[in-house]
C-alpha atoms as a PDB file:
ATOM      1  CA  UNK A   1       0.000   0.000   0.000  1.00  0.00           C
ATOM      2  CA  UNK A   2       1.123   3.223  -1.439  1.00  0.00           C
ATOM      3  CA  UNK A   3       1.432   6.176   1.614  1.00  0.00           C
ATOM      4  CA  UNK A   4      -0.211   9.501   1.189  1.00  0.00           C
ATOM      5  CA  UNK A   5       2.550  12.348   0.758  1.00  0.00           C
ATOM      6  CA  UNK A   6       3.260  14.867   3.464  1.00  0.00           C
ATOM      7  CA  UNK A   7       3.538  18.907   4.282  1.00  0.00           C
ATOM      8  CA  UNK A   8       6.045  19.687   6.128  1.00  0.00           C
ATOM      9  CA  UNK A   9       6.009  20.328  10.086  1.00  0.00           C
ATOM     10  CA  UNK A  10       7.862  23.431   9.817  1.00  0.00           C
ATOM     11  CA  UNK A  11       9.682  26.272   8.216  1.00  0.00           C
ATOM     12  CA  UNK A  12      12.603  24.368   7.741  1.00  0.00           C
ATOM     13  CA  UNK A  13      12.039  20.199   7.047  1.00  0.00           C
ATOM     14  CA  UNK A  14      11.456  20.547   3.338  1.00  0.00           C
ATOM     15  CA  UNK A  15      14.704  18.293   2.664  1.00  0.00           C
ATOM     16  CA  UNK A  16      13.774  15.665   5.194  1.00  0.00           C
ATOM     17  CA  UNK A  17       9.591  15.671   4.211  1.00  0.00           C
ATOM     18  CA  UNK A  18      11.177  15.273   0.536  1.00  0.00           C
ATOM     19  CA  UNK A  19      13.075  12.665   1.202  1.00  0.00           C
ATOM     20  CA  UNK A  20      10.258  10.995   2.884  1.00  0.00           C
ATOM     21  CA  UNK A  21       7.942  11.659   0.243  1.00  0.00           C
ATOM     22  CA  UNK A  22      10.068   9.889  -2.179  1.00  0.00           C
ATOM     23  CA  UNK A  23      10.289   6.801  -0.003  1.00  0.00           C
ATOM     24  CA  UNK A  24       6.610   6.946   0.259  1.00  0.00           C
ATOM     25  CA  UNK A  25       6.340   7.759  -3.379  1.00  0.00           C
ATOM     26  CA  UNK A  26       8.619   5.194  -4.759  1.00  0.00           C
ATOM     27  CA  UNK A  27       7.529   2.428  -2.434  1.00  0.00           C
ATOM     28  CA  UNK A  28       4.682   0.625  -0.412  1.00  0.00           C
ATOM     29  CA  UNK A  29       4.644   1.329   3.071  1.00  0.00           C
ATOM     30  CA  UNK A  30       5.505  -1.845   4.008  1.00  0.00           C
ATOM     31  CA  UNK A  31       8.458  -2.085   1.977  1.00  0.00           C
ATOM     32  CA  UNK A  32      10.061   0.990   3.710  1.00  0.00           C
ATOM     33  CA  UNK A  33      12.349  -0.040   6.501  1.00  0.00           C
ATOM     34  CA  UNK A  34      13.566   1.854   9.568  1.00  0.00           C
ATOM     35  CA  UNK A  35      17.133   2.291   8.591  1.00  0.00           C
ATOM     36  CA  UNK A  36      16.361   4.742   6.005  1.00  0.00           C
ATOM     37  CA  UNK A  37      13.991   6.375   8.339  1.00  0.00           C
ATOM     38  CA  UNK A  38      16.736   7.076  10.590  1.00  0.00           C
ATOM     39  CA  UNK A  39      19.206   7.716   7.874  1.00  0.00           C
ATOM     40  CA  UNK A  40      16.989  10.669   6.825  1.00  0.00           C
ATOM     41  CA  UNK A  41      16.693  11.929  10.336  1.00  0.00           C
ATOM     42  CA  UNK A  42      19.824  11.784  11.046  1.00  0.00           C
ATOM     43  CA  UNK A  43      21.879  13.458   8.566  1.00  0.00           C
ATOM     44  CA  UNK A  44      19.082  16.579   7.233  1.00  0.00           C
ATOM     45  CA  UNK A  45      18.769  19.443   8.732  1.00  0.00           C
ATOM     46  CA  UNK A  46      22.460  20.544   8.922  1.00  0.00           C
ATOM     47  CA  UNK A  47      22.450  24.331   8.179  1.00  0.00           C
ATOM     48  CA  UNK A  48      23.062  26.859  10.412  1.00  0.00           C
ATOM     49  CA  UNK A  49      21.537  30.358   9.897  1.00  0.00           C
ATOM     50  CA  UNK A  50      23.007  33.697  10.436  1.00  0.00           C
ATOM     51  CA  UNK A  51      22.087  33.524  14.121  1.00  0.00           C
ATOM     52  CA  UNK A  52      23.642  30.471  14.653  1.00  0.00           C
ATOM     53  CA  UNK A  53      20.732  28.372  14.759  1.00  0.00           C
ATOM     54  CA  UNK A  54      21.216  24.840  13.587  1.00  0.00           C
ATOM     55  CA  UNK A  55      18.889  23.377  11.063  1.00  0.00           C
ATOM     56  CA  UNK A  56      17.276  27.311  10.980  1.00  0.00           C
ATOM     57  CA  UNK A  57      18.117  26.740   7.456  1.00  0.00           C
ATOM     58  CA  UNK A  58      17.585  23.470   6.337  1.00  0.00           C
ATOM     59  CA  UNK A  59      19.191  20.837   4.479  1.00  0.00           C
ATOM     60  CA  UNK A  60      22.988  21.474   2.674  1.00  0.00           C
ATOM     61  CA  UNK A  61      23.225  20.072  -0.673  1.00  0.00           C
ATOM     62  CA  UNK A  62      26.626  18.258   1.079  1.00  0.00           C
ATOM     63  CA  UNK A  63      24.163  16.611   3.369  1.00  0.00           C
ATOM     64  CA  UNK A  64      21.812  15.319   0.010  1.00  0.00           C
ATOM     65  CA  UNK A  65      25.019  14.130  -1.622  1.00  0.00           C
ATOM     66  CA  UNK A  66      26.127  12.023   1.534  1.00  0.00           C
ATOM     67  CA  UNK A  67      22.569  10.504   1.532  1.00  0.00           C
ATOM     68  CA  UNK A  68      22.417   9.830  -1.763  1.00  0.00           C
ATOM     69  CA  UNK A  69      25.753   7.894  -1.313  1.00  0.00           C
ATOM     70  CA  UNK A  70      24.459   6.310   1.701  1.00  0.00           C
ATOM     71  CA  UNK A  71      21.462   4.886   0.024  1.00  0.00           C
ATOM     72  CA  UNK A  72      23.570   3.181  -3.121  1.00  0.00           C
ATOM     73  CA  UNK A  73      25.714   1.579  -0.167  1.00  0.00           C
ATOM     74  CA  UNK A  74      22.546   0.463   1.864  1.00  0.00           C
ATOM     75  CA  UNK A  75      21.009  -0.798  -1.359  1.00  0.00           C
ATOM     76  CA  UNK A  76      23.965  -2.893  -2.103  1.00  0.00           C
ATOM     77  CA  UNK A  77      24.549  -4.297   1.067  1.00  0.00           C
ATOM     78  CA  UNK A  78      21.227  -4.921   2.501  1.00  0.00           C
ATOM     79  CA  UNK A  79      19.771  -6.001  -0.835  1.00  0.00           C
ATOM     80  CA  UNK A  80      17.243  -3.195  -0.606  1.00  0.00           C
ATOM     81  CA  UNK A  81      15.784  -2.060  -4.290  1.00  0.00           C
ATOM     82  CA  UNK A  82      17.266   1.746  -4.200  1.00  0.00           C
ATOM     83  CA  UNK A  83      19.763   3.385  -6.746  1.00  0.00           C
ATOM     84  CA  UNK A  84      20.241   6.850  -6.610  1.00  0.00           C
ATOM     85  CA  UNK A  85      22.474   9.599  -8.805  1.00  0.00           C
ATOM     86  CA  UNK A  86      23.132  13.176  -7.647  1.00  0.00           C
ATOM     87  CA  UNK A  87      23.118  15.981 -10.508  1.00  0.00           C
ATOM     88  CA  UNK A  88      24.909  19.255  -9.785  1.00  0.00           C
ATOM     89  CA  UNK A  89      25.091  22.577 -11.270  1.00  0.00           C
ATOM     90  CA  UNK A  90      25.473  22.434 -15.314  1.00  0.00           C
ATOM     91  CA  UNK A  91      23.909  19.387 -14.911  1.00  0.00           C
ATOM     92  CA  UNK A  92      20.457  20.392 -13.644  1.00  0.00           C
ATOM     93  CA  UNK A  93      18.064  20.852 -16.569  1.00  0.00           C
ATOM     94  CA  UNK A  94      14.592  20.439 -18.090  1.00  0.00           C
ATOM     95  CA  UNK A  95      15.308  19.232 -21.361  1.00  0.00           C
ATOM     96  CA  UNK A  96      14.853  16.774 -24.221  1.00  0.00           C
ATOM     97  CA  UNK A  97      17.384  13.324 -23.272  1.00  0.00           C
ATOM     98  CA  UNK A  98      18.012  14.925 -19.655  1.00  0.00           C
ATOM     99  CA  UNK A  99      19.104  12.823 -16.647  1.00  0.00           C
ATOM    100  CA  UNK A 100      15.840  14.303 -14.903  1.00  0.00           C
ATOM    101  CA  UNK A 101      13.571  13.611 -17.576  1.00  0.00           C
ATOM    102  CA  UNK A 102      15.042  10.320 -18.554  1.00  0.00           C
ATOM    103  CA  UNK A 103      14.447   9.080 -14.815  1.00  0.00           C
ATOM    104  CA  UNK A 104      10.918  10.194 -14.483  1.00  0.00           C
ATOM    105  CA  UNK A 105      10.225   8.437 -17.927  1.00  0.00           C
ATOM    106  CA  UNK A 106      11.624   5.349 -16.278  1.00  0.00           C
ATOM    107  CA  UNK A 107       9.656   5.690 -12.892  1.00  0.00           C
ATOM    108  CA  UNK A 108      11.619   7.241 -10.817  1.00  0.00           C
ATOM    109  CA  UNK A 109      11.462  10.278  -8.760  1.00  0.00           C
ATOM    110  CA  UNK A 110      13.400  13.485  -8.561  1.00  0.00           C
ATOM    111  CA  UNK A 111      14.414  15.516  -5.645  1.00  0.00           C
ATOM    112  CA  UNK A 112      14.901  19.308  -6.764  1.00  0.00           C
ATOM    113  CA  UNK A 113      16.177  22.575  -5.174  1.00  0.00           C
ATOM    114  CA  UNK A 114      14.674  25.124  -6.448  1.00  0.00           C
ATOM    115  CA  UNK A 115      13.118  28.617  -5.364  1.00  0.00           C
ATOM    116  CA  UNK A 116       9.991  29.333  -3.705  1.00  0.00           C
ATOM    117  CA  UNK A 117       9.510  32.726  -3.850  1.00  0.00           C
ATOM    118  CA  UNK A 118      12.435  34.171  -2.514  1.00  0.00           C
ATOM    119  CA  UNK A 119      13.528  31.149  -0.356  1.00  0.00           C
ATOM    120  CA  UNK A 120      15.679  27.700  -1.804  1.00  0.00           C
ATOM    121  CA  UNK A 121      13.143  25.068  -1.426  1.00  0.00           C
ATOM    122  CA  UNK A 122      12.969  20.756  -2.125  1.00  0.00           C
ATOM    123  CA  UNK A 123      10.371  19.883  -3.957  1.00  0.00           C
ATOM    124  CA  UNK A 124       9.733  16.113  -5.433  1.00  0.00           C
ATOM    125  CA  UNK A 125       9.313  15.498  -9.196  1.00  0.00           C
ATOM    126  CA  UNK A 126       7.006  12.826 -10.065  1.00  0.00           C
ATOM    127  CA  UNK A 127       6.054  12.766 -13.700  1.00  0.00           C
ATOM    128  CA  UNK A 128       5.764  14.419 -17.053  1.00  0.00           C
ATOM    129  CA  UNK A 129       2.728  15.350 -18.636  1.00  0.00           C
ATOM    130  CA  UNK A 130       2.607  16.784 -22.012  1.00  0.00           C
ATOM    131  CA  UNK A 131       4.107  20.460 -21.175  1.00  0.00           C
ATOM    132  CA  UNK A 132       3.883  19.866 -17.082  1.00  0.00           C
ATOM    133  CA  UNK A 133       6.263  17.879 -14.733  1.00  0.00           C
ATOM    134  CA  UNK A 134       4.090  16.937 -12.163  1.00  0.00           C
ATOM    135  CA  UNK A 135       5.324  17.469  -8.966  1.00  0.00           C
ATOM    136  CA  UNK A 136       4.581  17.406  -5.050  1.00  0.00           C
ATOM    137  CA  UNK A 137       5.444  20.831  -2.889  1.00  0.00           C
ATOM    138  CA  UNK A 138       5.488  19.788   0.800  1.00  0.00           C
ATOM    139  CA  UNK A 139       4.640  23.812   1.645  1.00  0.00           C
ATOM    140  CA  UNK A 140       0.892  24.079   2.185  1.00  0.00           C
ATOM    141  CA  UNK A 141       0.294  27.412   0.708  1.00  0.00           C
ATOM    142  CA  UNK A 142      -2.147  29.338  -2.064  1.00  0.00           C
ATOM    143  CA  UNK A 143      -0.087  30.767  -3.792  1.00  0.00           C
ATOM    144  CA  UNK A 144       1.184  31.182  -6.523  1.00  0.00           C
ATOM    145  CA  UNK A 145      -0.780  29.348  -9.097  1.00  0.00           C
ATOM    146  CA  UNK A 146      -1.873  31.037 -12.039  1.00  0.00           C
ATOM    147  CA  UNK A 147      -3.824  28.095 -13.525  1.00  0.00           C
ATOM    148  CA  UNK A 148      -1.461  28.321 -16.981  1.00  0.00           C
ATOM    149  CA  UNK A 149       1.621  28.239 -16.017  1.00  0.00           C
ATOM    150  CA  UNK A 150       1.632  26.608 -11.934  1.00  0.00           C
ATOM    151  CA  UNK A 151      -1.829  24.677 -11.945  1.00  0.00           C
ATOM    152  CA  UNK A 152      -2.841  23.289  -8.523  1.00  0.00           C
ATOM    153  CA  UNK A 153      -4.309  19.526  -8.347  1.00  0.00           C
ATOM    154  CA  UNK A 154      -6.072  18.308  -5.237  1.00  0.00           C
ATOM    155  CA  UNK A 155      -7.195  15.166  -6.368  1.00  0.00           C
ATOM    156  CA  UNK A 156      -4.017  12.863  -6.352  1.00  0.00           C
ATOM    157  CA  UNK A 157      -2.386  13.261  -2.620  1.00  0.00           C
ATOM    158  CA  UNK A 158       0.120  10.022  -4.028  1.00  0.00           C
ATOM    159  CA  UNK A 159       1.493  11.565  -6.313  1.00  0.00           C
ATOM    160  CA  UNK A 160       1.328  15.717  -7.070  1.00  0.00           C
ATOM    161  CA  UNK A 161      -0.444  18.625  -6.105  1.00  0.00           C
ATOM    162  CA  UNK A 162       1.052  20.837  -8.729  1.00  0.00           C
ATOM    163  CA  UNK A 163       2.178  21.061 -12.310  1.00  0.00           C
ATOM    164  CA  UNK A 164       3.969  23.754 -13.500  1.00  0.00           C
ATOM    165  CA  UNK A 165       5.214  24.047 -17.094  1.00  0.00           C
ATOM    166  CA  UNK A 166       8.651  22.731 -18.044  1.00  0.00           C
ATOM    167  CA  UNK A 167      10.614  26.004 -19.025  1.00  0.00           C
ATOM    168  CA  UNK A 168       9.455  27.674 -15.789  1.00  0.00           C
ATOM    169  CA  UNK A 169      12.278  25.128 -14.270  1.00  0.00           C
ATOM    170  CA  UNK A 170      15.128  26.089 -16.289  1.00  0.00           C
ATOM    171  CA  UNK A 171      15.056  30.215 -16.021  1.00  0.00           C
ATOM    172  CA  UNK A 172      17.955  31.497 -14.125  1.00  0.00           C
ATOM    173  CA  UNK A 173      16.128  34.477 -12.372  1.00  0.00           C
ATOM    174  CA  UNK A 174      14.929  33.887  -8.899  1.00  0.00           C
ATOM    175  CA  UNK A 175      11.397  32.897  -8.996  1.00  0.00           C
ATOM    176  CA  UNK A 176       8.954  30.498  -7.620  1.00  0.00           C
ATOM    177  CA  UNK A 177       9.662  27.088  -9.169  1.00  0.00           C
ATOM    178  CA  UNK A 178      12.630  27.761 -11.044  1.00  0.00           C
ATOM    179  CA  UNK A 179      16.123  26.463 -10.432  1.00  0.00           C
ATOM    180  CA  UNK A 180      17.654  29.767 -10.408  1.00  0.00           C
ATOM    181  CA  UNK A 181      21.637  30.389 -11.356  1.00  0.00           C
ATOM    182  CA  UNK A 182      23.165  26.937 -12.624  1.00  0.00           C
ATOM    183  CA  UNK A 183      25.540  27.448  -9.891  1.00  0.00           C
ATOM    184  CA  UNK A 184      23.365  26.281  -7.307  1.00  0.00           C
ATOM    185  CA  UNK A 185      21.254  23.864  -8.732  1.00  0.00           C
ATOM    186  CA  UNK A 186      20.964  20.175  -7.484  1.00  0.00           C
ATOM    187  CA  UNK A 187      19.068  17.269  -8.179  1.00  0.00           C
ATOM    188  CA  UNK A 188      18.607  13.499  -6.745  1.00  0.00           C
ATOM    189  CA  UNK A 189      17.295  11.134  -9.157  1.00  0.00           C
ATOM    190  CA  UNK A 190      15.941   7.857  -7.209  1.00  0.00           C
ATOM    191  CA  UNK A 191      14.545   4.523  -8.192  1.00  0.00           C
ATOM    192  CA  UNK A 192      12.995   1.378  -7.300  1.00  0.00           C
ATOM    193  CA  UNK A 193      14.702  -1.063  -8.736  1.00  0.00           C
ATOM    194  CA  UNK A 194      11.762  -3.892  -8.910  1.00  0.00           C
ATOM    195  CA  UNK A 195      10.021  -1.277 -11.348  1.00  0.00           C
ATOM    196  CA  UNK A 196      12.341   0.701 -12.891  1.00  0.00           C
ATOM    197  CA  UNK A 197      11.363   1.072 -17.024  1.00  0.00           C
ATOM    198  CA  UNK A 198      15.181   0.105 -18.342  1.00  0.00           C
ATOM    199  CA  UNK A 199      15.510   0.180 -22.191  1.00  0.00           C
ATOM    200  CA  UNK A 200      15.812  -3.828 -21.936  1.00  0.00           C
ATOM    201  CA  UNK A 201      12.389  -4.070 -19.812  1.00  0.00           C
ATOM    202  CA  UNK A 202      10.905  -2.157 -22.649  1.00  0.00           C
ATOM    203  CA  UNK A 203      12.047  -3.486 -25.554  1.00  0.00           C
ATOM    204  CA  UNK A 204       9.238  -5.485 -27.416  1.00  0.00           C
ATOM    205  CA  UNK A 205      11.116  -8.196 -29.403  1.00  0.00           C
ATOM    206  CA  UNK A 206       9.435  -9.436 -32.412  1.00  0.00           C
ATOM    207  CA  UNK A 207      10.080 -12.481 -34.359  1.00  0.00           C
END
């Protein structure tokens, strides 16, 4: 059984909700085991703010990159169906034969910094469809949704409760939903191994 996906508790746990969220997202509840529960926990949360403060301003992209490596190992050792990649900078795009949109074509699920207004933000990537990646913003706001360009769905709490167009993602300005300056743009592409679309699972051979 598939888990609803969460807001976060705070101003601050949109890295750790994310990372949840993908769990949840990429795998039945009863599949998800308590290592990676406490993995999450753990290791998020890491940045100090101005004051001081620590986890006043969420989770480092040093702090996603050690996760990321942490799953791969857990995978391989405890036979557990996770593989992840981390994209960085140059890397990040919404494109044609992208890393981000190859992995949601194959099933996966997509971990994003991005803006949100004028704060960085994790959001999860879920889908493409048509012009839209669907995706799931654990901040429970309003705003801003236009309808056109940001449309808000509140019919599929599993999966998304927004789609916003693809070139929105890729703009460089700071502005709700896009990645901003390539400089500081990250991305963790996850999968479930047991369903991940590989070109040799699709492959129709005919004889």
């Amino acid at each position: 059984m598939k888990n609803l996906l969460s807001y976060q508790a705070s101003e601050y746990d949109c890295g750790p909700t994310t990372l949840l969220n993908a769990m949840r997202y990429l795998f039945e509840r009863e599949e998800i085991v308590p290592d990676i529960l406490k993995a999450i926990s753990l290791y998020t949360l890491d940045e100090y703010d101005n004051s001081g403060e620590s986890g006043k301003s969420g989770t480092s992209t040093m702090a996603m990159m050690y996760l990321s490596k942490w799953f791969n190992q857990f995978g391989e050792k405890k036979h557990f169906p996770i593989v992840t990649e981390m994209l960085i900078g140059e890397q990040v795009w919404i494109r044609q034969n992208s890393r981000i949109i190859g992995c949601l074509q194959q099933g996966g699920a997509v971990i994003v910094r991005l803006w949100l207004d004028t704060y960085e933000h994790y959001v999860l990537l879920t889908d493409i469809e048509g012009d839209y990646i669907c995706l799931f913003d654990p901040y429970d706001y309003e705003g801003p949704v236009n309808g056109v360009d940001i449309i808000k769905v509140e019919d599929q709490p599993k999966k998304m409760n927004r789609k916003v167009r693809k070139e929105i993602f890729n703009e460089v300005t700071v502005r709700s939903y896009a990645f901003g300056p390539s400089k500081g743009r990250e991305a963790m592409l996850l999968y479930n191994c047991n369903n991940r679309k590989t070109p040799e699972k699709s492959i129709e051979y005919f004889i």
